[in-house]
PDB file of N, CA and C in Angstrom:
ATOM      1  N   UNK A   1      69.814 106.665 115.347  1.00  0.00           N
ATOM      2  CA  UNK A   1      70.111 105.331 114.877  1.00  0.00           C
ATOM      3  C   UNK A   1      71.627 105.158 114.822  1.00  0.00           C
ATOM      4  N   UNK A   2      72.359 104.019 115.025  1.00  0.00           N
ATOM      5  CA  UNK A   2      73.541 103.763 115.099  1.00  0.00           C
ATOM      6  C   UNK A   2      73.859 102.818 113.647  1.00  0.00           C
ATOM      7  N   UNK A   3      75.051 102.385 113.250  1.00  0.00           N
ATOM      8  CA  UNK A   3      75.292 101.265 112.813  1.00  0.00           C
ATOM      9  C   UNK A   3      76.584 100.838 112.539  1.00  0.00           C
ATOM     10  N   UNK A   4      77.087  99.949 112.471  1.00  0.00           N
ATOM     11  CA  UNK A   4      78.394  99.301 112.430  1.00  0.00           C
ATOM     12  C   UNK A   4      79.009  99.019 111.598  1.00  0.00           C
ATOM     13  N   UNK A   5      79.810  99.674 110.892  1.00  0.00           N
ATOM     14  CA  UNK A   5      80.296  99.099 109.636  1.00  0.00           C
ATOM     15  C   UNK A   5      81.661  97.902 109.761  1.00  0.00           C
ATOM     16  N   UNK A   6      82.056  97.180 109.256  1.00  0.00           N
ATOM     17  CA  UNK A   6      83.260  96.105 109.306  1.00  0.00           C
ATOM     18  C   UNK A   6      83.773  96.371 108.061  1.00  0.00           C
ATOM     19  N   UNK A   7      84.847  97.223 108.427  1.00  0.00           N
ATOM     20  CA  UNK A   7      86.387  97.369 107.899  1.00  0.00           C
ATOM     21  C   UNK A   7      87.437  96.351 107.140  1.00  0.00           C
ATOM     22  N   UNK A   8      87.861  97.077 106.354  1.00  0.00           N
ATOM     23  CA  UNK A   8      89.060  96.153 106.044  1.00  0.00           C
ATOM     24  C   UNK A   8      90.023  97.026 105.446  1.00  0.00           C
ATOM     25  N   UNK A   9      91.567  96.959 105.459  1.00  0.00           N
ATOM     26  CA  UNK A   9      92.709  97.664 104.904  1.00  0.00           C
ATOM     27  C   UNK A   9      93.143  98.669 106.337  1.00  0.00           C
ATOM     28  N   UNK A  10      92.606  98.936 107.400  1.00  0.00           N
ATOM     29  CA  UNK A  10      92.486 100.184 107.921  1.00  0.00           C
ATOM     30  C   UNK A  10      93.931  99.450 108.832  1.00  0.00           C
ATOM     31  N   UNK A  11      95.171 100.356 108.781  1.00  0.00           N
ATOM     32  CA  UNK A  11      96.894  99.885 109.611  1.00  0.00           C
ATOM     33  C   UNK A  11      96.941 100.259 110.492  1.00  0.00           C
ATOM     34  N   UNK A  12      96.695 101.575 110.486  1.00  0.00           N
ATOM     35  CA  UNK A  12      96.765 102.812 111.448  1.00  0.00           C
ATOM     36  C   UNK A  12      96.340 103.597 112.262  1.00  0.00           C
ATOM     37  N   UNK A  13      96.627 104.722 112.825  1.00  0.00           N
ATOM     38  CA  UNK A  13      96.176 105.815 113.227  1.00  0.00           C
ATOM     39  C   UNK A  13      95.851 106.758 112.102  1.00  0.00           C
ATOM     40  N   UNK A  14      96.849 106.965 111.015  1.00  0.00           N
ATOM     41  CA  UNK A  14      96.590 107.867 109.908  1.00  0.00           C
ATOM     42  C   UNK A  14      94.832 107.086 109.481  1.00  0.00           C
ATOM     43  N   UNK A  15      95.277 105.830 109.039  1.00  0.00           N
ATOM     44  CA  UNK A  15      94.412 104.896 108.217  1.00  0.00           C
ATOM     45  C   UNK A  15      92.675 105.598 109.069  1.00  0.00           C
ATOM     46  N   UNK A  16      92.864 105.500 110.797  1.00  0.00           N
ATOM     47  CA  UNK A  16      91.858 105.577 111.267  1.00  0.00           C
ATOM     48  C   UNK A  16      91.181 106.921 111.348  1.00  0.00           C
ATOM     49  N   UNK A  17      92.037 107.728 111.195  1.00  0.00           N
ATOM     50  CA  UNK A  17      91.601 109.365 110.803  1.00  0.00           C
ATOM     51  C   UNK A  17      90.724 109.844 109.596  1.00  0.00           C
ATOM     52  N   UNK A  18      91.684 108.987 108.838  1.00  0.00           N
ATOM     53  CA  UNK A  18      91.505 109.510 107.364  1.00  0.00           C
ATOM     54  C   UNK A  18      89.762 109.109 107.302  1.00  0.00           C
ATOM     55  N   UNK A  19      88.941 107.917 107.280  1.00  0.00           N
ATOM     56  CA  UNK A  19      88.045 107.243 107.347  1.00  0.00           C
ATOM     57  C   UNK A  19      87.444 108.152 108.619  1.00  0.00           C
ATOM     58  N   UNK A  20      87.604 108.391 109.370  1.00  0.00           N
ATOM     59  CA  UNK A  20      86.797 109.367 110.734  1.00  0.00           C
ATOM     60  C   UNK A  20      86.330 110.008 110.000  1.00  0.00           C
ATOM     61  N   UNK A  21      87.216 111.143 109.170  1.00  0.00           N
ATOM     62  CA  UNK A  21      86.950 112.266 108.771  1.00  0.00           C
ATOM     63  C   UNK A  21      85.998 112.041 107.533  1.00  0.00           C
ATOM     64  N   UNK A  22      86.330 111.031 106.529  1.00  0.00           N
ATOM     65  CA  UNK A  22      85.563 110.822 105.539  1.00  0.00           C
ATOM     66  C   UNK A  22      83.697 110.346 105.880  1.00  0.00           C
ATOM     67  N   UNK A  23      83.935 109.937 107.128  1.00  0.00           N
ATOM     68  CA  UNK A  23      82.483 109.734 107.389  1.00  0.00           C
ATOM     69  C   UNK A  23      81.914 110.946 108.098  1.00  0.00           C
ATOM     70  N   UNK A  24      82.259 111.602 108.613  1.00  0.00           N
ATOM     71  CA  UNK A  24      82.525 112.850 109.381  1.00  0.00           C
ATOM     72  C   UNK A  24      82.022 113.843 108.798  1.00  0.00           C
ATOM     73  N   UNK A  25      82.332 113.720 106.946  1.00  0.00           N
ATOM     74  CA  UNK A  25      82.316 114.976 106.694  1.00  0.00           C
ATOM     75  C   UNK A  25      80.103 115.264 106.097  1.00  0.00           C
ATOM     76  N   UNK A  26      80.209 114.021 105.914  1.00  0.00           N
ATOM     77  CA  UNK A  26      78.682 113.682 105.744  1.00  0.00           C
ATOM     78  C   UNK A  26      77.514 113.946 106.569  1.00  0.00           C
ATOM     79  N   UNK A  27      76.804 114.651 106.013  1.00  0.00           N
ATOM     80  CA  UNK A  27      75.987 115.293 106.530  1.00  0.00           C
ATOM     81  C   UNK A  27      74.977 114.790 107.428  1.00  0.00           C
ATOM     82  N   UNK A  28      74.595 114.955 108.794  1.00  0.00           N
ATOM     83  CA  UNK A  28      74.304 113.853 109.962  1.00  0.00           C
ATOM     84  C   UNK A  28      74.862 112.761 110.367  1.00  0.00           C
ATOM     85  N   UNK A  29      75.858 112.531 110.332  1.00  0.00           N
ATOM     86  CA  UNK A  29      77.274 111.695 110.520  1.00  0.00           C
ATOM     87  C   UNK A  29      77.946 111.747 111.454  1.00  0.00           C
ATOM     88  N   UNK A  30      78.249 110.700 112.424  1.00  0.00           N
ATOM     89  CA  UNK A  30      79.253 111.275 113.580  1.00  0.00           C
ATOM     90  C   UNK A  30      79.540 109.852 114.083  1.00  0.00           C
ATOM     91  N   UNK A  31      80.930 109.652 113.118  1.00  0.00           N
ATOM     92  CA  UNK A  31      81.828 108.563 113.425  1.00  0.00           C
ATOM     93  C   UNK A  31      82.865 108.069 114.113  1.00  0.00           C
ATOM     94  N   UNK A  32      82.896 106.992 114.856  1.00  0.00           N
ATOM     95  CA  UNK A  32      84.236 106.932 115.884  1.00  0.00           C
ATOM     96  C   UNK A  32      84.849 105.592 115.048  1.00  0.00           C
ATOM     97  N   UNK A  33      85.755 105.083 114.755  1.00  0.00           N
ATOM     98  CA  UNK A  33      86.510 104.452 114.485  1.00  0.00           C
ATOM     99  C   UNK A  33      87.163 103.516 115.284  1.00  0.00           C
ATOM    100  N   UNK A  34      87.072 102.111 115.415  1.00  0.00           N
ATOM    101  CA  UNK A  34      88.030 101.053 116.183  1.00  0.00           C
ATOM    102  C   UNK A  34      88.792 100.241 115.862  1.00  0.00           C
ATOM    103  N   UNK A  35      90.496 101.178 115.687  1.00  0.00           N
ATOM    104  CA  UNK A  35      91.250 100.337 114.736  1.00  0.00           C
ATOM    105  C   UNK A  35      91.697  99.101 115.052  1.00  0.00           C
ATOM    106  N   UNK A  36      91.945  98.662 116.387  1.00  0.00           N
ATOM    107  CA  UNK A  36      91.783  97.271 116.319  1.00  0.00           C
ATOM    108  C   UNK A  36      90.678  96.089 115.975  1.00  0.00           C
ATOM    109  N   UNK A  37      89.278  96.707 116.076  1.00  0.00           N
ATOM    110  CA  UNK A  37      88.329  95.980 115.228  1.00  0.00           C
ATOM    111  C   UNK A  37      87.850  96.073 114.185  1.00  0.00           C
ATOM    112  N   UNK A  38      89.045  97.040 113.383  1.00  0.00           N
ATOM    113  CA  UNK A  38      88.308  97.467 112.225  1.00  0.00           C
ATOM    114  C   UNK A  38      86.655  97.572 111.859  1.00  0.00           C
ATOM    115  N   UNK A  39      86.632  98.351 113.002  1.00  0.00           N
ATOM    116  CA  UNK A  39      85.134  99.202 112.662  1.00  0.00           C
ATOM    117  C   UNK A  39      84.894 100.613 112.784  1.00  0.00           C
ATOM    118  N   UNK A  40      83.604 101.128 112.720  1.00  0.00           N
ATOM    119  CA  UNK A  40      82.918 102.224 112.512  1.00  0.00           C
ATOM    120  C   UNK A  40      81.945 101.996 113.357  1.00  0.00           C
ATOM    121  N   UNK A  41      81.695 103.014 114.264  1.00  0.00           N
ATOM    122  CA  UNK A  41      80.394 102.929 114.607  1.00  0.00           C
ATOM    123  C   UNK A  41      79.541 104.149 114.168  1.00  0.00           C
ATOM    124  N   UNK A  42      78.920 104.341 113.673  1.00  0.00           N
ATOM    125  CA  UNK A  42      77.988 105.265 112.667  1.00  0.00           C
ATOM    126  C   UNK A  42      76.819 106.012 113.895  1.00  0.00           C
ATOM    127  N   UNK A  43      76.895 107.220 113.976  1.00  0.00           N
ATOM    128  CA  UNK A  43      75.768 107.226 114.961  1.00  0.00           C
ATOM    129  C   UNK A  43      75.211 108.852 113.752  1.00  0.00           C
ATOM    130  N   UNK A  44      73.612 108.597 113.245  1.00  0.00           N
ATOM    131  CA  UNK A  44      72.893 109.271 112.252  1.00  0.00           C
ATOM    132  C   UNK A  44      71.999 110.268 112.850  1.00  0.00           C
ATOM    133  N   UNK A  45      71.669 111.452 112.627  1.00  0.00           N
ATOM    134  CA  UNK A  45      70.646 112.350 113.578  1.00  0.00           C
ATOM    135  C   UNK A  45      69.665 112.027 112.135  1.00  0.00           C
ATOM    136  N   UNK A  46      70.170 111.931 110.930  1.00  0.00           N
ATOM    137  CA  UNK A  46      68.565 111.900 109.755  1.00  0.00           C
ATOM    138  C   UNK A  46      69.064 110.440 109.197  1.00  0.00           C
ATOM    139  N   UNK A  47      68.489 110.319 108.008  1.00  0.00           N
ATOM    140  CA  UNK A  47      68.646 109.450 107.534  1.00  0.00           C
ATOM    141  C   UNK A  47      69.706 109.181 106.419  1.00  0.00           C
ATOM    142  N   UNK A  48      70.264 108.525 106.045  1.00  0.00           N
ATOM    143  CA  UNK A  48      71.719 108.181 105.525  1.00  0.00           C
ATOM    144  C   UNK A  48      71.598 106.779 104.774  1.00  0.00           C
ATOM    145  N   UNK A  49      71.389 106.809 103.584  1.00  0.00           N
ATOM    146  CA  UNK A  49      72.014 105.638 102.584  1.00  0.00           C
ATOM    147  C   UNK A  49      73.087 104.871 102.913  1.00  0.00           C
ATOM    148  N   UNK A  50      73.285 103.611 103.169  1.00  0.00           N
ATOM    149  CA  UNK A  50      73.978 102.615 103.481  1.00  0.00           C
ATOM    150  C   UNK A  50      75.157 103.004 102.030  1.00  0.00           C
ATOM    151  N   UNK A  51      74.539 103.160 101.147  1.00  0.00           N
ATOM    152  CA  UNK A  51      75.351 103.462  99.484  1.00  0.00           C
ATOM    153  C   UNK A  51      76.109 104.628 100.038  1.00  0.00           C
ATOM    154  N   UNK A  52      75.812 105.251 100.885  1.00  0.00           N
ATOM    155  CA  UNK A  52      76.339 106.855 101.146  1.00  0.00           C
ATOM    156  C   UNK A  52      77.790 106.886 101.759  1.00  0.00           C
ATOM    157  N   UNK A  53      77.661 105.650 103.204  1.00  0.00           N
ATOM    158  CA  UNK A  53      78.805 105.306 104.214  1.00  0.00           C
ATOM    159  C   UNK A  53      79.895 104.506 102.782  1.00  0.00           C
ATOM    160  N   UNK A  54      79.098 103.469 102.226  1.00  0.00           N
ATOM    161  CA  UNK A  54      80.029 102.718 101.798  1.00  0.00           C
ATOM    162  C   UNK A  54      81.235 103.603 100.881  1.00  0.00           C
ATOM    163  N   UNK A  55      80.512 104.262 100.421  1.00  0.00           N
ATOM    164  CA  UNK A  55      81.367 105.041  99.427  1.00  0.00           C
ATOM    165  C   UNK A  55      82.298 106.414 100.052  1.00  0.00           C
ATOM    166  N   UNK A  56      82.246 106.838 100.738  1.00  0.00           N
ATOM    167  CA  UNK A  56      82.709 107.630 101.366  1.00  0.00           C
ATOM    168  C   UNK A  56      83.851 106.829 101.985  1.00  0.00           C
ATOM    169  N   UNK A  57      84.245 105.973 102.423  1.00  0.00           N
ATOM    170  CA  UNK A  57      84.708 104.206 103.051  1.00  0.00           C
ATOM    171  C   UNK A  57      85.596 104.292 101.857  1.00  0.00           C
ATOM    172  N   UNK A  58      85.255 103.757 100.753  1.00  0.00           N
ATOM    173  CA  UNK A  58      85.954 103.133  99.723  1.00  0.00           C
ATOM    174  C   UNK A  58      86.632 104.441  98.974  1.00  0.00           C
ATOM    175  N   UNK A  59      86.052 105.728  98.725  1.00  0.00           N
ATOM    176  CA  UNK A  59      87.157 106.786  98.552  1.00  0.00           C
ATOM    177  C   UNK A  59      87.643 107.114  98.949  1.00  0.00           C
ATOM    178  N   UNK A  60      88.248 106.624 100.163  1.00  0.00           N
ATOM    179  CA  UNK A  60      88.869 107.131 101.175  1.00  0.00           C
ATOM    180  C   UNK A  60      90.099 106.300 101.088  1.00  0.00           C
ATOM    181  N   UNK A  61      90.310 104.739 100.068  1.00  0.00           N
ATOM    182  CA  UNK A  61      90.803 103.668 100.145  1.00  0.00           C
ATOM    183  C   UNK A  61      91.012 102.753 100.874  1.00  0.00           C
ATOM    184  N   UNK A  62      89.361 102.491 101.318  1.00  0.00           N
ATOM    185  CA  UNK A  62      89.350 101.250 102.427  1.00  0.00           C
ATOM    186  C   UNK A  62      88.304 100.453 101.869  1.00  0.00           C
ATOM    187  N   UNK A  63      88.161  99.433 102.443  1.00  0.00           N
ATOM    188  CA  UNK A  63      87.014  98.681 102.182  1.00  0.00           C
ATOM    189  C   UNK A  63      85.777  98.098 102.964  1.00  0.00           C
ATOM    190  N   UNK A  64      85.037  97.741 102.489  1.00  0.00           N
ATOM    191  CA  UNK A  64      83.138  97.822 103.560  1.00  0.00           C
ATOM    192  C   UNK A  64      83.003  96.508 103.433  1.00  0.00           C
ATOM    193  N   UNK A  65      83.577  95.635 104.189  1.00  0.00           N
ATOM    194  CA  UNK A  65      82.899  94.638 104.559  1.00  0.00           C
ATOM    195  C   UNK A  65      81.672  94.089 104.676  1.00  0.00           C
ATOM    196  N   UNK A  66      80.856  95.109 105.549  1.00  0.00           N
ATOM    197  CA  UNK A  66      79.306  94.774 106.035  1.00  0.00           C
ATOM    198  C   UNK A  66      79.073  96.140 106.931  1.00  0.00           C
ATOM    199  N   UNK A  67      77.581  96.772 106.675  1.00  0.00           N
ATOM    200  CA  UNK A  67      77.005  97.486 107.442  1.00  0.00           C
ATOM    201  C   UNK A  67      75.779  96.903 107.814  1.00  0.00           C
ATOM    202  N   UNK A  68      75.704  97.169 109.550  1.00  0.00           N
ATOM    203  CA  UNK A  68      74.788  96.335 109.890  1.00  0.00           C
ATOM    204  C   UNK A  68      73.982  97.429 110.656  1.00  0.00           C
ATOM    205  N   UNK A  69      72.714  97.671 111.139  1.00  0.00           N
ATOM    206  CA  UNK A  69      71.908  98.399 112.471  1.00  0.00           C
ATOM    207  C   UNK A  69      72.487  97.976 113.508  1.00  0.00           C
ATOM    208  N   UNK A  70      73.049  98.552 114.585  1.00  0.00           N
ATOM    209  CA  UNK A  70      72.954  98.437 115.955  1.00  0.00           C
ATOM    210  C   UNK A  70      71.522  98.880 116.923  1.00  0.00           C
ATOM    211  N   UNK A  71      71.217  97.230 117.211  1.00  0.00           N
ATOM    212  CA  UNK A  71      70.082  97.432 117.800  1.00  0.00           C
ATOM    213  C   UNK A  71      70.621  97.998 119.677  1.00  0.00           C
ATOM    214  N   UNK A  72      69.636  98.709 120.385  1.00  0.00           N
ATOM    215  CA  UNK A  72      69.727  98.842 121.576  1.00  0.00           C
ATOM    216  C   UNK A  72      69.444  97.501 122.520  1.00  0.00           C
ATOM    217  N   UNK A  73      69.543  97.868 124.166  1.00  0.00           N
ATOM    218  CA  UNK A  73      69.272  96.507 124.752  1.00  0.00           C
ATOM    219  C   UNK A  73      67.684  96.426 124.359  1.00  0.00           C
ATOM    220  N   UNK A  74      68.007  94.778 124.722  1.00  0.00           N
ATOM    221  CA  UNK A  74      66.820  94.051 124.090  1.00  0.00           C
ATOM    222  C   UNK A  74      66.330  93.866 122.502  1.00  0.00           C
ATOM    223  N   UNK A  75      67.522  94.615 121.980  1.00  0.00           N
ATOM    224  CA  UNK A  75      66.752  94.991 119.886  1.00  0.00           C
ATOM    225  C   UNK A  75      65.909  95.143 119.914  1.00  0.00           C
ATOM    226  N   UNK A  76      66.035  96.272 120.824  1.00  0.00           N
ATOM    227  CA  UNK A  76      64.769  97.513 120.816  1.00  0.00           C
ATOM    228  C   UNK A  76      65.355  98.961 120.281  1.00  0.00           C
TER     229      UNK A  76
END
């Protein structure tokens, strides 16, 4: 399962690391970061609390806009 989180505060390269790693470090987690769209794309091997990303996000000192599912083609 994938999902998208929308960013806010994120300047940098540091900014975009720091948040990689914080989602990163979570267990079935494997995050890429797009600092010009201030996003996340979340890709999960188990299952993962939406409460789980956000906070990991916000201790990191950023902020969670919106997490959404990324559906495949067709939102399938």
């Amino acid at each position: 399962m994938k999902k998208v989180m929308q960013l806010s505060g994120l300047t940098c390269a540091h900014c975009q690391k720091r948040v990689e790693n914080a989602l990163n470090a979570i267990d079935g987690v494997s995050a890429q970061i797009n600092l010009e769209k201030q996003q996340a794309v979340v890709k999960l091997s188990k299952a993962v609390d939406d409460q789980v990303l956000r906070t990991a996000v916000e201790e990191a000192g950023y902020e969670v806009l919106s997490i959404s599912e990324k559906k495949g083609l067709f939102g399938l």
